[in-house]
PDB file of N, CA and C in Angstrom:
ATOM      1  N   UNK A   1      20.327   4.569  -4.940  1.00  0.00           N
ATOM      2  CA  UNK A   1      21.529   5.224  -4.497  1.00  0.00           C
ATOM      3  C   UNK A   1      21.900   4.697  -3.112  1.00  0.00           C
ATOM      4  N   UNK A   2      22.805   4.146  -2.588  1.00  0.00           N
ATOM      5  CA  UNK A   2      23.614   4.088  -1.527  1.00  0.00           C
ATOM      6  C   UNK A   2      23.922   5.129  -0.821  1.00  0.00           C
ATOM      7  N   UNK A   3      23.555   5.022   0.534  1.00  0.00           N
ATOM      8  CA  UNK A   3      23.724   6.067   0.833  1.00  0.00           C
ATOM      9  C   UNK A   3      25.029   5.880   2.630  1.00  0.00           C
ATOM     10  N   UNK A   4      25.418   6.345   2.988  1.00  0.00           N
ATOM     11  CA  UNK A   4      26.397   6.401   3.892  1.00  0.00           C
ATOM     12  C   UNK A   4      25.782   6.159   5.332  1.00  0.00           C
ATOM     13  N   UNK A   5      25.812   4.897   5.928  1.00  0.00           N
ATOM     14  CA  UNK A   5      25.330   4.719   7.175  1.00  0.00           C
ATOM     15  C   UNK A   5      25.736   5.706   8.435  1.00  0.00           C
ATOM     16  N   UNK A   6      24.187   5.706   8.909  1.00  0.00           N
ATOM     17  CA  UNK A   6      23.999   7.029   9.861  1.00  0.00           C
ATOM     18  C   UNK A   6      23.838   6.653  11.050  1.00  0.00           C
ATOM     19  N   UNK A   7      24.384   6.651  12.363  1.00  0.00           N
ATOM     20  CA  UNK A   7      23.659   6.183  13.515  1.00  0.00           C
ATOM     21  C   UNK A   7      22.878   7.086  14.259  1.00  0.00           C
ATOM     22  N   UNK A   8      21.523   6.366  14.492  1.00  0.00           N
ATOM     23  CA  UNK A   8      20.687   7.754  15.213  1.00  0.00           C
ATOM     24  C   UNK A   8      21.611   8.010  16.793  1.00  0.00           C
ATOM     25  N   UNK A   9      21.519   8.837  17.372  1.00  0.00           N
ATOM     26  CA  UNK A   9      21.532   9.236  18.704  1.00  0.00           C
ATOM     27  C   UNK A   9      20.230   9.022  19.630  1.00  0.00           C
ATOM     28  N   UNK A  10      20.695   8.920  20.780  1.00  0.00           N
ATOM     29  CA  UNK A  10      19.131   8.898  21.840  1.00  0.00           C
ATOM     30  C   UNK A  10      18.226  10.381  21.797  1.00  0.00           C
ATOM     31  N   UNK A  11      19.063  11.006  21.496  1.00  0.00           N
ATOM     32  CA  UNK A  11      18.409  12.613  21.280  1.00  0.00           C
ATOM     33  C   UNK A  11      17.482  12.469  20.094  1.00  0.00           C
ATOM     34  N   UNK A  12      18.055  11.561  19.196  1.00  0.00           N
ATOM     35  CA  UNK A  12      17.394  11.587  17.653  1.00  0.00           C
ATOM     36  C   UNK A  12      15.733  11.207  17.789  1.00  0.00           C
ATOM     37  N   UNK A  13      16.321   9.834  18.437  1.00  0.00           N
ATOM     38  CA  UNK A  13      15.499   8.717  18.251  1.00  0.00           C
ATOM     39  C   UNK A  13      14.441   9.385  19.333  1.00  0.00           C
ATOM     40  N   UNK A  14      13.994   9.676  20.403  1.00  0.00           N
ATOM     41  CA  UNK A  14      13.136  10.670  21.417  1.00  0.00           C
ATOM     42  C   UNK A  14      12.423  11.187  20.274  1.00  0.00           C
ATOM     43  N   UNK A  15      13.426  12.182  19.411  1.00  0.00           N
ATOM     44  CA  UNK A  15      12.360  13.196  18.917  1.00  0.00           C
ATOM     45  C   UNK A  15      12.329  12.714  17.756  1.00  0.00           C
ATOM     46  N   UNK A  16      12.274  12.005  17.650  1.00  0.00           N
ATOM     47  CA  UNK A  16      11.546  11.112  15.913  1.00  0.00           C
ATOM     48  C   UNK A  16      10.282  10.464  16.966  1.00  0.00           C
ATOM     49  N   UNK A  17      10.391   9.706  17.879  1.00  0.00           N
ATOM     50  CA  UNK A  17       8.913   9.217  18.527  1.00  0.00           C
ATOM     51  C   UNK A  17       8.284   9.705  19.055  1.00  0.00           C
ATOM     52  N   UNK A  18       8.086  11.023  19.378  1.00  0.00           N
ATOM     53  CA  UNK A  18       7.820  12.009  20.272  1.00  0.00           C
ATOM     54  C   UNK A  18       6.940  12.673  19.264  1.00  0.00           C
ATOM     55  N   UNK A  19       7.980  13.545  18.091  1.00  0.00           N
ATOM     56  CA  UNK A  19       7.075  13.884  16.641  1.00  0.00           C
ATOM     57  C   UNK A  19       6.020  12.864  16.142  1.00  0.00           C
ATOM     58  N   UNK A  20       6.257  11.764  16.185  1.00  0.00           N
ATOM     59  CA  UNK A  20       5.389  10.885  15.314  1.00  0.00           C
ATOM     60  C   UNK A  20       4.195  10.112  16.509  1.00  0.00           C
ATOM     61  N   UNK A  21       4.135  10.015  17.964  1.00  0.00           N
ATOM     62  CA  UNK A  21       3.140   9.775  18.731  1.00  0.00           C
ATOM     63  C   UNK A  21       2.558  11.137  19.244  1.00  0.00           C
ATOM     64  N   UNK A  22       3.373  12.696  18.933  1.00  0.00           N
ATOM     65  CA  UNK A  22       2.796  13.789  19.404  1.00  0.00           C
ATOM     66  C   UNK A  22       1.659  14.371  17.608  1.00  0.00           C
ATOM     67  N   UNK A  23       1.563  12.953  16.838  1.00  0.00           N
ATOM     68  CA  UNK A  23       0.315  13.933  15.708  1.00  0.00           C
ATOM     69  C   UNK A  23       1.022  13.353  14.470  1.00  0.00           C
ATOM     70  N   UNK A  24       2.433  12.351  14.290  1.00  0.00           N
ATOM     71  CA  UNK A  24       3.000  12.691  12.736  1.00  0.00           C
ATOM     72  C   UNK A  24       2.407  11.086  12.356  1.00  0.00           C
ATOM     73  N   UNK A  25       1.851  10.173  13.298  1.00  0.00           N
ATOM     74  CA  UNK A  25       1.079   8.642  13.203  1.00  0.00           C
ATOM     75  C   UNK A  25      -0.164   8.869  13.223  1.00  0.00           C
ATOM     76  N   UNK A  26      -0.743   9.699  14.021  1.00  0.00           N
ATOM     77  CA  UNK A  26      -2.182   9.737  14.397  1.00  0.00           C
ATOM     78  C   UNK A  26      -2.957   9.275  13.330  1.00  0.00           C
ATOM     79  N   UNK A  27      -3.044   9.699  12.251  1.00  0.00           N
ATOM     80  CA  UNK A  27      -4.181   9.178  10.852  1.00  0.00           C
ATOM     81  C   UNK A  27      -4.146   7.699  10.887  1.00  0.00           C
ATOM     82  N   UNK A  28      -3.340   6.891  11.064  1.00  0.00           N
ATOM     83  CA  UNK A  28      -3.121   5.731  10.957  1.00  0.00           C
ATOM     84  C   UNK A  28      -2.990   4.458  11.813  1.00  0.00           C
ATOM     85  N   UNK A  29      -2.350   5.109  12.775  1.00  0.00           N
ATOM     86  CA  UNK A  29      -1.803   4.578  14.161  1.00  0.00           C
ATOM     87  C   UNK A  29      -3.437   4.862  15.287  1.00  0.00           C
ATOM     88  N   UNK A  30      -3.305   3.445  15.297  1.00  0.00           N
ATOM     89  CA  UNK A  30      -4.540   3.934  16.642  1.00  0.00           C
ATOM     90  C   UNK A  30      -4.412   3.713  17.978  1.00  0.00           C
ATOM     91  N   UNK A  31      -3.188   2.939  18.086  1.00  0.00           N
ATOM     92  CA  UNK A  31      -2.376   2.778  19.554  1.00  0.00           C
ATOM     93  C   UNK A  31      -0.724   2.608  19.514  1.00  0.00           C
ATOM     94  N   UNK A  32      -0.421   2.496  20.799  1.00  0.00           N
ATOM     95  CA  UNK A  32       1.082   2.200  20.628  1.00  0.00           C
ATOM     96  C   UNK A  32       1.192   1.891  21.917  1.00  0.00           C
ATOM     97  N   UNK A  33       1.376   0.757  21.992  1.00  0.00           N
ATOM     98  CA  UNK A  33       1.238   0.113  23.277  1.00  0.00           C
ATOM     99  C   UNK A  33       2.792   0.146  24.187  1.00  0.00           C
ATOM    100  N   UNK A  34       3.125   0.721  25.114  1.00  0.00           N
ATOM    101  CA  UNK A  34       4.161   1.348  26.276  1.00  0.00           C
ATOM    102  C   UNK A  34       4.157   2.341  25.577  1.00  0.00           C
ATOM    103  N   UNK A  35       2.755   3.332  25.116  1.00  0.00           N
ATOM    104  CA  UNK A  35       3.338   4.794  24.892  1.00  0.00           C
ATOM    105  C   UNK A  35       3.712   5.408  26.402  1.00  0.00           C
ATOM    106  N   UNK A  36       4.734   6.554  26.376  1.00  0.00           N
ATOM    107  CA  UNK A  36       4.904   7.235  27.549  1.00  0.00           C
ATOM    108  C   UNK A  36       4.454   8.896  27.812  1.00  0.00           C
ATOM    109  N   UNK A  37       4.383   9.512  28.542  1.00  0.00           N
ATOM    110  CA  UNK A  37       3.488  10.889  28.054  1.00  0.00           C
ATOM    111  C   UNK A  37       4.734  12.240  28.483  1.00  0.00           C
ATOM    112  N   UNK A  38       6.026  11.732  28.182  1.00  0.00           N
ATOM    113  CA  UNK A  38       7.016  12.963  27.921  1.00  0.00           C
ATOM    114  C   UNK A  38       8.257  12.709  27.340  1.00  0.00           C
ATOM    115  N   UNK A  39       8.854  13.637  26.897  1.00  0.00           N
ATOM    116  CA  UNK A  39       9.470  13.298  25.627  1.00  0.00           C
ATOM    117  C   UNK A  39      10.341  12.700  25.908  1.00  0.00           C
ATOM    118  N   UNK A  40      11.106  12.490  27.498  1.00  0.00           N
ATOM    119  CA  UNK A  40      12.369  12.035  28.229  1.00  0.00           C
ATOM    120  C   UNK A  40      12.256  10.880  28.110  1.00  0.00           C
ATOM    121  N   UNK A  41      10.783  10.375  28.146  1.00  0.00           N
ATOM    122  CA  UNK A  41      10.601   8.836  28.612  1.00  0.00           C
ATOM    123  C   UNK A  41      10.114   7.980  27.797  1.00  0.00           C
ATOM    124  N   UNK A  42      10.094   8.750  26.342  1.00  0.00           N
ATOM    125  CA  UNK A  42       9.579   8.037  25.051  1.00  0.00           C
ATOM    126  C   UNK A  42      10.774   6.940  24.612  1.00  0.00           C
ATOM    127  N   UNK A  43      12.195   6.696  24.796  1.00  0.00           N
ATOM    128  CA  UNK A  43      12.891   6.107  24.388  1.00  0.00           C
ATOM    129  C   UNK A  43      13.949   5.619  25.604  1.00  0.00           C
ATOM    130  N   UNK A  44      13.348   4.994  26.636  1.00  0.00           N
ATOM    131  CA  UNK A  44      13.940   4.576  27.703  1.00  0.00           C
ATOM    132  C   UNK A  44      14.761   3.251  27.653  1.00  0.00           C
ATOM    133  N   UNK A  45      15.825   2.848  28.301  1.00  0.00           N
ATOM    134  CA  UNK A  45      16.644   1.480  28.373  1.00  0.00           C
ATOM    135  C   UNK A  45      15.795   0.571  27.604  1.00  0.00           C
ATOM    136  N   UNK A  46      15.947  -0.209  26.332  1.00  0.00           N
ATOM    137  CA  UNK A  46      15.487  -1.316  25.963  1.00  0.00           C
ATOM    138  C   UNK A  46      14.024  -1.037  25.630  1.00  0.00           C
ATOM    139  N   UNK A  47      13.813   0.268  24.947  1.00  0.00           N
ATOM    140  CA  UNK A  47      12.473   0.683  24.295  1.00  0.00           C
ATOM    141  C   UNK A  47      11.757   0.032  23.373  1.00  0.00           C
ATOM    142  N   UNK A  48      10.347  -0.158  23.485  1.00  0.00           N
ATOM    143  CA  UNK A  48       9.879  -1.180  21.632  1.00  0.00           C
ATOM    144  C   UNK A  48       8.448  -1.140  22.107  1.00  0.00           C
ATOM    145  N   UNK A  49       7.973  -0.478  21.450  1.00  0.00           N
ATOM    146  CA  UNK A  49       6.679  -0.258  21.223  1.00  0.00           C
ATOM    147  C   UNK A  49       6.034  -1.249  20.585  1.00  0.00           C
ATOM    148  N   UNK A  50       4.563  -1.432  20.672  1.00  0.00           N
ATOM    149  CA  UNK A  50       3.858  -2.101  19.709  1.00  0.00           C
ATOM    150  C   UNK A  50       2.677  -1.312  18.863  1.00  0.00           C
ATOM    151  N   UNK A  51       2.922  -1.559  17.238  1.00  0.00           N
ATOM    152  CA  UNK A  51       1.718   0.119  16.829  1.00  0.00           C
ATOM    153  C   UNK A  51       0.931  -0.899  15.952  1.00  0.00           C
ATOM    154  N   UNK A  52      -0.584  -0.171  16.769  1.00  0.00           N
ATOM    155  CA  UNK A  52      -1.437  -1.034  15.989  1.00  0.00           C
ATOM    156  C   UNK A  52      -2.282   0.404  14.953  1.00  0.00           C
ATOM    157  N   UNK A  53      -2.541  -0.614  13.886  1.00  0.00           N
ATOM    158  CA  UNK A  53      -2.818   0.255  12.579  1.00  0.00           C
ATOM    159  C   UNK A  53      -4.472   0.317  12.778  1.00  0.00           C
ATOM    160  N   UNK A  54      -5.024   1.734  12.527  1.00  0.00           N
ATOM    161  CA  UNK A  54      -6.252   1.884  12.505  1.00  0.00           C
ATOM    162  C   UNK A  54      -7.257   0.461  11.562  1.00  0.00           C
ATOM    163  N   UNK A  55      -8.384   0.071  11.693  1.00  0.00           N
ATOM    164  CA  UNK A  55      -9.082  -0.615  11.476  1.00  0.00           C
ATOM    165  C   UNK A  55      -9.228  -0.380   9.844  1.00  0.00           C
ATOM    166  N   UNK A  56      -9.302   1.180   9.588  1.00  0.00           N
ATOM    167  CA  UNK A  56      -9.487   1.636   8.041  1.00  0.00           C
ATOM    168  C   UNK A  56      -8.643   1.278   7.103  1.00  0.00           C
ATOM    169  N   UNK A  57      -7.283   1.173   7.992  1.00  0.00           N
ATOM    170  CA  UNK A  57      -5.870   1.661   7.305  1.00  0.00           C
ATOM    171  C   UNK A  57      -5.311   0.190   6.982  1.00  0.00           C
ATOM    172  N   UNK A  58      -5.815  -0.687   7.909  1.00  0.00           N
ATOM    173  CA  UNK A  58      -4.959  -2.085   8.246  1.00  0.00           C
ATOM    174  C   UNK A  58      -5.478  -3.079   6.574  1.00  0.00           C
ATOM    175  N   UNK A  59      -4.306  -3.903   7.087  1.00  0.00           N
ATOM    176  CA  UNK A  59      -4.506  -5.027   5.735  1.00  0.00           C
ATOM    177  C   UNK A  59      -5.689  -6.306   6.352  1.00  0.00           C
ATOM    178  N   UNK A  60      -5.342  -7.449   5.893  1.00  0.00           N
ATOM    179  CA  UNK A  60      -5.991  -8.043   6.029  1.00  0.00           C
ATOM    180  C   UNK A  60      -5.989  -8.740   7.746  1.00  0.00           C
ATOM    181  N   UNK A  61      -4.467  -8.764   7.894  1.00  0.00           N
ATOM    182  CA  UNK A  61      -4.260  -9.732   9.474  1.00  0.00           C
ATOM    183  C   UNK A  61      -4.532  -8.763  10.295  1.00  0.00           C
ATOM    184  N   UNK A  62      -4.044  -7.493  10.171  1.00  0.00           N
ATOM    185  CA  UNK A  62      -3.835  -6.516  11.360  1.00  0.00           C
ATOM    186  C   UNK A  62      -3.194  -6.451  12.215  1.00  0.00           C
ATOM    187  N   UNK A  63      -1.684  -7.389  11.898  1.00  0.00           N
ATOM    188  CA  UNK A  63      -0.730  -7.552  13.328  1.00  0.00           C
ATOM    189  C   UNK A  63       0.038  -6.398  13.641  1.00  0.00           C
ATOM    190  N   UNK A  64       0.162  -6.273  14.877  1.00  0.00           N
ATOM    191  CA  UNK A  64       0.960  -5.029  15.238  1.00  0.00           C
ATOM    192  C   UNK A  64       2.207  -4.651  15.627  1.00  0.00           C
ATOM    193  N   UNK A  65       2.895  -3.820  14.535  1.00  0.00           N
ATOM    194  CA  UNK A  65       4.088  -4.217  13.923  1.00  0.00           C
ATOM    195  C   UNK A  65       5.059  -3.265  15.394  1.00  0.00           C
ATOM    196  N   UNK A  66       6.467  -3.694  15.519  1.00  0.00           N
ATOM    197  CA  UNK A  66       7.403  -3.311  16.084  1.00  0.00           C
ATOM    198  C   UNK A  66       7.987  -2.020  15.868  1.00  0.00           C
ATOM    199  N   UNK A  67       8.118  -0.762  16.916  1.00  0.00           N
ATOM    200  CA  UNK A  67       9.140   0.205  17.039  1.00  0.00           C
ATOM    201  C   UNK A  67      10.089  -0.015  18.004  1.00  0.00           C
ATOM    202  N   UNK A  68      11.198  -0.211  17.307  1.00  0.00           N
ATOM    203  CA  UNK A  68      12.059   0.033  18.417  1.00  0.00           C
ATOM    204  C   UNK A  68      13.523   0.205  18.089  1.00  0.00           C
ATOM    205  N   UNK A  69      14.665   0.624  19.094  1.00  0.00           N
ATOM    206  CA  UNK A  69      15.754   0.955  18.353  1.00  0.00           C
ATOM    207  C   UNK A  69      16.531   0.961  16.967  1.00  0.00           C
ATOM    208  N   UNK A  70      16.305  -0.832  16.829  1.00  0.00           N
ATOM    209  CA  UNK A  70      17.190  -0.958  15.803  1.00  0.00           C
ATOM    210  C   UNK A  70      16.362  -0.876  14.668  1.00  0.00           C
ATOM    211  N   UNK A  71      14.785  -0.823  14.651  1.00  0.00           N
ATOM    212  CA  UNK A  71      13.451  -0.885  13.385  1.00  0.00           C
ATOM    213  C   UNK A  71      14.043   0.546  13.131  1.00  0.00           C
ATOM    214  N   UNK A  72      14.013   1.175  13.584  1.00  0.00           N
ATOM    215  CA  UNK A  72      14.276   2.909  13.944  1.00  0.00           C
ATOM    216  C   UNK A  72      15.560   3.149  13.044  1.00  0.00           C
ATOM    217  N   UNK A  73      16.379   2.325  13.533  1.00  0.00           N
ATOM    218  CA  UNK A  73      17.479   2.634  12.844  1.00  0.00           C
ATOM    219  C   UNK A  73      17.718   1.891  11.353  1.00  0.00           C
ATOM    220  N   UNK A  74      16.994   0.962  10.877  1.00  0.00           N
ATOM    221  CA  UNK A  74      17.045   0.465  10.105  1.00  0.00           C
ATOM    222  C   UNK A  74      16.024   1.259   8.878  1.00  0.00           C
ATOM    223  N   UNK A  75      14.430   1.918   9.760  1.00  0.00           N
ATOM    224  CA  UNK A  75      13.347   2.940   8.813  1.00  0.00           C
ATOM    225  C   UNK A  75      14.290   4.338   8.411  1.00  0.00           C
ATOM    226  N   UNK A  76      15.316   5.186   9.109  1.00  0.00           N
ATOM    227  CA  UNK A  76      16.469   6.190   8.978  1.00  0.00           C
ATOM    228  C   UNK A  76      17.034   5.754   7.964  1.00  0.00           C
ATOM    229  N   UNK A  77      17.868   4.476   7.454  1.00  0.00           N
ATOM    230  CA  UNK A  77      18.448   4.457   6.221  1.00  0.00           C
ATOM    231  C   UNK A  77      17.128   3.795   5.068  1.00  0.00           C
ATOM    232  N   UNK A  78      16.493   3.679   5.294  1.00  0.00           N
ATOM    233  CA  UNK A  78      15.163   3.285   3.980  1.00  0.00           C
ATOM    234  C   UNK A  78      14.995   4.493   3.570  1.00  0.00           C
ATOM    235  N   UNK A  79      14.901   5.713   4.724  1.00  0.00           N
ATOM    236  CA  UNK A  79      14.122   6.952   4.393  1.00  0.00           C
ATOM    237  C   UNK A  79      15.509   7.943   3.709  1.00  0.00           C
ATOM    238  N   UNK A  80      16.475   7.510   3.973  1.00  0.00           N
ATOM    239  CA  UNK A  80      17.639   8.443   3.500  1.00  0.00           C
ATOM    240  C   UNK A  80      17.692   7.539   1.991  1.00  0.00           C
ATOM    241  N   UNK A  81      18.010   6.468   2.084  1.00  0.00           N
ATOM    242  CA  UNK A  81      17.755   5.884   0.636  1.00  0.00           C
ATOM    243  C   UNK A  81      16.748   6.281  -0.357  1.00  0.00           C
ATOM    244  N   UNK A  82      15.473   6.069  -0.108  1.00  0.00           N
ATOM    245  CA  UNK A  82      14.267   6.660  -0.482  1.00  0.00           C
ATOM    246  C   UNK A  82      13.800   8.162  -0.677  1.00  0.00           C
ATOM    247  N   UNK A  83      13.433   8.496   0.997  1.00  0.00           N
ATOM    248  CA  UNK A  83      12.972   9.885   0.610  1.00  0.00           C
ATOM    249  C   UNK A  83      13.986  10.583   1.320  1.00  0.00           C
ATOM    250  N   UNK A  84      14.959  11.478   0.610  1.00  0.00           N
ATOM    251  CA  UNK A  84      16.046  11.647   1.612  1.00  0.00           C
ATOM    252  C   UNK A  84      15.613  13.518   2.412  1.00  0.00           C
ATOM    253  N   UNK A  85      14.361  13.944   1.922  1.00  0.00           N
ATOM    254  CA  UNK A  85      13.999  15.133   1.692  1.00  0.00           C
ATOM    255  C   UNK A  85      12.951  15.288   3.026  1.00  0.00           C
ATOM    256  N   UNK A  86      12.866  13.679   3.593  1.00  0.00           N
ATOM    257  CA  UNK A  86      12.116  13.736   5.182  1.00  0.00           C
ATOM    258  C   UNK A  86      13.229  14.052   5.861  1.00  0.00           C
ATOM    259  N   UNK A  87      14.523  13.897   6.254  1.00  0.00           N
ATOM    260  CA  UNK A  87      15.721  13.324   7.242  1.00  0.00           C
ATOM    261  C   UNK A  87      15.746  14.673   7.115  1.00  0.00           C
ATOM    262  N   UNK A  88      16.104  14.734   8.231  1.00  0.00           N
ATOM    263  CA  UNK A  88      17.039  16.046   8.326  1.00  0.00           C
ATOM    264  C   UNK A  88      18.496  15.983   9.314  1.00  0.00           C
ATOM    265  N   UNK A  89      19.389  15.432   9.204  1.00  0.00           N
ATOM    266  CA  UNK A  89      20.093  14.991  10.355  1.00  0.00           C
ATOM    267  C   UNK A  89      20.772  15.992  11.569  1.00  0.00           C
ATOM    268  N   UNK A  90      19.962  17.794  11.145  1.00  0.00           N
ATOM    269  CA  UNK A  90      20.326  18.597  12.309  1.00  0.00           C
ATOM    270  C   UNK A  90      19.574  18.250  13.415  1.00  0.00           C
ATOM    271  N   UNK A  91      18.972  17.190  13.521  1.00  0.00           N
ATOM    272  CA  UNK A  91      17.963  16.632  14.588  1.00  0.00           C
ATOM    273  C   UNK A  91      16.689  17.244  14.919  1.00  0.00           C
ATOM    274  N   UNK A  92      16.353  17.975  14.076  1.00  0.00           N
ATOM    275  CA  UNK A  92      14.706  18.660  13.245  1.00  0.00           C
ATOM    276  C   UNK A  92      13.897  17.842  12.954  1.00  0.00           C
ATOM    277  N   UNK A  93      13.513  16.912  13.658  1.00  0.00           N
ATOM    278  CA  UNK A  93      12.191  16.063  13.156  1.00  0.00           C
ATOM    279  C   UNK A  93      10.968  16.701  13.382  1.00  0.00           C
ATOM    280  N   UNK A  94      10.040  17.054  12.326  1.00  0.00           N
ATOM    281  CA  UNK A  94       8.579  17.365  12.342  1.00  0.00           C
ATOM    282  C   UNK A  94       7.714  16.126  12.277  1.00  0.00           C
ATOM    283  N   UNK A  95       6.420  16.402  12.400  1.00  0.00           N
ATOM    284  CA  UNK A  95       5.273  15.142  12.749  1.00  0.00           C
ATOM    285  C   UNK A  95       5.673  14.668  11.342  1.00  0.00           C
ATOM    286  N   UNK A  96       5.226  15.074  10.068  1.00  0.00           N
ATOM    287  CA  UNK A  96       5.373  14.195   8.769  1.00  0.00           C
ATOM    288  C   UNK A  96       6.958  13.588   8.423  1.00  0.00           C
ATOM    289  N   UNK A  97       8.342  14.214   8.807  1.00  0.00           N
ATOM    290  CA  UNK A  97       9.173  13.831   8.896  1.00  0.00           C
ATOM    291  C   UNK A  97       9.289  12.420   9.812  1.00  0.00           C
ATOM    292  N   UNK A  98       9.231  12.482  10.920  1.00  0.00           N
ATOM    293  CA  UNK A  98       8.543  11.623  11.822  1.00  0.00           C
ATOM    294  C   UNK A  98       7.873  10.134  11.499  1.00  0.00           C
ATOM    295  N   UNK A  99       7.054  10.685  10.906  1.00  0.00           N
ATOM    296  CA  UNK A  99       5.805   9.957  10.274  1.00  0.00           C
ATOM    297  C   UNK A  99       6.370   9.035   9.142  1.00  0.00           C
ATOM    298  N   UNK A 100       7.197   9.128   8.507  1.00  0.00           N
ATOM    299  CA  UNK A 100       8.084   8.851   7.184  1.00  0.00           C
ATOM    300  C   UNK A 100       8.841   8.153   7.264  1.00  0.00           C
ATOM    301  N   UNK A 101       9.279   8.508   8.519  1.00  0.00           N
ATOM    302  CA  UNK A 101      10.720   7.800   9.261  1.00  0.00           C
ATOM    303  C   UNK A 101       9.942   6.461   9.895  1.00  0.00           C
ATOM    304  N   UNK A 102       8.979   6.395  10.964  1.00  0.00           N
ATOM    305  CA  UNK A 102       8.148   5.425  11.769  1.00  0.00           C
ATOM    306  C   UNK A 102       7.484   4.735  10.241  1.00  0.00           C
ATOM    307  N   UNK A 103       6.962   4.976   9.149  1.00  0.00           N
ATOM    308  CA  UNK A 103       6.296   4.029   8.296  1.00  0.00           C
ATOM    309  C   UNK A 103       7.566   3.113   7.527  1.00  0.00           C
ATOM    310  N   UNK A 104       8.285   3.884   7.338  1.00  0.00           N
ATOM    311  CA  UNK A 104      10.002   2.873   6.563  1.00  0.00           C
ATOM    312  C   UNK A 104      10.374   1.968   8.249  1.00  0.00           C
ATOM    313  N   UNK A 105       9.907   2.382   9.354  1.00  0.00           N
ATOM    314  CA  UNK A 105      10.903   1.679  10.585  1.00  0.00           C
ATOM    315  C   UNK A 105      10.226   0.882  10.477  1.00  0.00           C
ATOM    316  N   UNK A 106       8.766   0.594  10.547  1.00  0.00           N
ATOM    317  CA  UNK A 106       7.774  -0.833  10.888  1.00  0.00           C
ATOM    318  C   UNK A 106       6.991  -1.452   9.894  1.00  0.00           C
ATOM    319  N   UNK A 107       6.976  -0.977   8.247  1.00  0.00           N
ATOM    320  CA  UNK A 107       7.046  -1.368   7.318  1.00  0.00           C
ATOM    321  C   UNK A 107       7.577  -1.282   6.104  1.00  0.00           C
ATOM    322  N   UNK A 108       8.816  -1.119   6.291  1.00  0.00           N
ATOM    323  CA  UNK A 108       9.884  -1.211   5.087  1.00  0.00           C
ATOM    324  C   UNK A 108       9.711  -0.001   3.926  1.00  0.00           C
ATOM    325  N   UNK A 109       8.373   0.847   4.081  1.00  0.00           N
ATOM    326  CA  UNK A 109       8.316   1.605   3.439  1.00  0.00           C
ATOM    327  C   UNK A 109       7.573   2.854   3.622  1.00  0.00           C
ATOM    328  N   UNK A 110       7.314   3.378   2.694  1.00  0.00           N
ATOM    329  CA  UNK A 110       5.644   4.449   2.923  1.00  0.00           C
ATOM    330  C   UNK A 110       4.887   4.151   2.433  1.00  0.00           C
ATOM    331  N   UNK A 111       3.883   3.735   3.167  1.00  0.00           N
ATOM    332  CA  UNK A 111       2.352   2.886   2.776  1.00  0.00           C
ATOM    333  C   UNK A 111       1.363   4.242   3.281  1.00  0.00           C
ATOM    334  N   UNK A 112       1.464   5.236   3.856  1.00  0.00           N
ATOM    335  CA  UNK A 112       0.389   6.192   3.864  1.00  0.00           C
ATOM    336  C   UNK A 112       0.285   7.374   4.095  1.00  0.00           C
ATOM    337  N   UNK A 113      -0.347   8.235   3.066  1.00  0.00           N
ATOM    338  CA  UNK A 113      -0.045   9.496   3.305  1.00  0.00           C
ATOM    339  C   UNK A 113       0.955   9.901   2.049  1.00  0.00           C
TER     340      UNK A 113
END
């Protein structure tokens, strides 16, 4: 299904990374390299994280894949395409919502959980 392109907001995008480095990645995610430790400063001028995948979880290379604006905005329409029952676009992101959204932003899909 096609679904109607959405643009996140900076409000969005905060609390989609905020949910998903405050517990909605943790099982999987074992770093995130320029994490920041408040929610203001999770999505600052020219933001992009680097998330490296737990040792258990990882494939064979283990490279550590990209968050950042436009991954973000590109994992939002995978997950509205896909699972449209994570999104919530009143700007309600929970950790597994979160979590859903960040696995479609830095690998095209949901690989866990």
């Amino acid at each position: 299904m096609k679904v109607k392109a959405v643009e996140l907001s900076q409000e969005d995008m905060e609390n989609i990374v905020c949910a998903a480095f405050e517990g909605g990645i943790n099982y999987w995610c074992s770093s995130a390299d320029g994490m920041h430790t408040q929610a203001e400063d999770y999505c600052p001028d020219g933001w992009a994280y680097s998330i490296h995948v737990n040792d258990e979880c990882a494939d064979d290379e283990n490279k550590p894949a990209t968050l950042d604006a436009e991954s973000l905005q590109k994992g939002i329409m995978i997950c509205l395409e896909k699972y449209p029952w994570h999104v919530d676009l009143s700007g309600d992101f929970d950790a597994e919502n979160a979590d859903v959204i960040v696995q479609c932003s830095v690998f095209g899909d949901l690989i866990y959980g």
